[in-house]
C-alpha atoms as a PDB file:
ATOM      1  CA  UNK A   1     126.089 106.333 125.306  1.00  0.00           C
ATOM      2  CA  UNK A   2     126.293 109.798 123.586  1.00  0.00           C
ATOM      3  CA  UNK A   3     123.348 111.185 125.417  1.00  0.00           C
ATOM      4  CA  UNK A   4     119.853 111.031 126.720  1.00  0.00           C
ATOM      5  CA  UNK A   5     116.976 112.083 124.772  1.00  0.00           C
ATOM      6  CA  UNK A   6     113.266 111.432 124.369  1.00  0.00           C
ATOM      7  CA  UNK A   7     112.355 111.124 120.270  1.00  0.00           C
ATOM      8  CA  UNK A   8     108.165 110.844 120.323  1.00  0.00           C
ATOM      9  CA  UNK A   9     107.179 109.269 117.173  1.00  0.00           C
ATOM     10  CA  UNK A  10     104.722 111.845 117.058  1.00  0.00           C
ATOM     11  CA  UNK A  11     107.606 113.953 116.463  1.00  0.00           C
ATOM     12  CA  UNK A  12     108.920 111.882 113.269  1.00  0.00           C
ATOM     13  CA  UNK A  13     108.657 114.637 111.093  1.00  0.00           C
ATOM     14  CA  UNK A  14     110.932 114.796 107.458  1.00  0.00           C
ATOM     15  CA  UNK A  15     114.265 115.662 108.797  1.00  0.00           C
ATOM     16  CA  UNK A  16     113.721 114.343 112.197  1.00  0.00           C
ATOM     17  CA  UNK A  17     115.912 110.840 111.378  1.00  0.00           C
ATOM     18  CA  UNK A  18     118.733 113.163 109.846  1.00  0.00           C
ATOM     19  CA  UNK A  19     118.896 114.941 112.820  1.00  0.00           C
ATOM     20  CA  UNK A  20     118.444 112.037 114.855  1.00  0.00           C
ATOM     21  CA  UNK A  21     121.943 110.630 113.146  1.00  0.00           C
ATOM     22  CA  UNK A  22     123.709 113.646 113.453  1.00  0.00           C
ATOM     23  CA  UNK A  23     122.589 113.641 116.922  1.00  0.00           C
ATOM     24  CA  UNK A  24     123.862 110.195 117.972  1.00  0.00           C
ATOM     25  CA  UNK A  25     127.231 110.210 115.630  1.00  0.00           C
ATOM     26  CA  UNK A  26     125.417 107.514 113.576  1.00  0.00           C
ATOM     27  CA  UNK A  27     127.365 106.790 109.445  1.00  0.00           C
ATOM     28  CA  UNK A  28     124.158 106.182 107.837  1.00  0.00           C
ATOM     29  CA  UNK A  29     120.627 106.688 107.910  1.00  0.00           C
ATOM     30  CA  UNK A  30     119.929 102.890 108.044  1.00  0.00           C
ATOM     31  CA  UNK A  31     122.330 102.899 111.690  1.00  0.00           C
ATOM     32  CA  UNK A  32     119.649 104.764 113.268  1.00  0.00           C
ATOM     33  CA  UNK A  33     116.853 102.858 111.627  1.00  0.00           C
ATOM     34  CA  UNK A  34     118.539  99.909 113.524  1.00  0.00           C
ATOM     35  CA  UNK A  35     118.877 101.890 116.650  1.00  0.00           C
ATOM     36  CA  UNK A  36     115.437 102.947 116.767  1.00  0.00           C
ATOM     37  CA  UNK A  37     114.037  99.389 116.067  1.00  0.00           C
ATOM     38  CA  UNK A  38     116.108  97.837 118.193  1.00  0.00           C
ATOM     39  CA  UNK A  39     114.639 100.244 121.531  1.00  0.00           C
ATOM     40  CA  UNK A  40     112.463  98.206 123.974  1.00  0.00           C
ATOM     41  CA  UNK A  41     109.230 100.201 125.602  1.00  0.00           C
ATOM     42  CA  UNK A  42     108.164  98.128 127.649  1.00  0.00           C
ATOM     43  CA  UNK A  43     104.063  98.663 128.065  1.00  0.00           C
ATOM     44  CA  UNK A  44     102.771  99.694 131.367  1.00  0.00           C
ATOM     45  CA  UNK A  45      99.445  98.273 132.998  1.00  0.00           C
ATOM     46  CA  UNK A  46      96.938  99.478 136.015  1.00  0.00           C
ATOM     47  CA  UNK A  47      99.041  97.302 138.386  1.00  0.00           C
ATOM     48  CA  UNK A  48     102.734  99.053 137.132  1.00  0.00           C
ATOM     49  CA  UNK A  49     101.387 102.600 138.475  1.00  0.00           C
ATOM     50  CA  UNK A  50     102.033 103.610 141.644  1.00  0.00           C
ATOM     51  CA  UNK A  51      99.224 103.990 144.293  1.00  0.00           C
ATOM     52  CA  UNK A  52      98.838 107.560 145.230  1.00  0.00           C
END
């Protein structure tokens, strides 16, 4: 892995996914499509978070 970053989709703006490949050393647009849909987030519930 190139690096560690965090990408909120909130953050999708035009230009975003360009820098996003540059980023990552990706050939083509449609690489880091694939990268992105292939990500996992798992969703949290109540019982995942911690008790404080």
């Amino acid at each position: 892995m190139r690096g560690f970053f965090v990408l909120k989709v909130s953050d999708l703006k035009t230009g975003s996914l360009t820098k996003l490949q540059q980023v990552m050393g990706h050939s083509s647009l449609q690489v880091s499509l694939t990268y992105l849909r292939g990500l996992e987030v798992k969703q949290l519930d109540a019982e995942d978070m911690p008790v404080l």
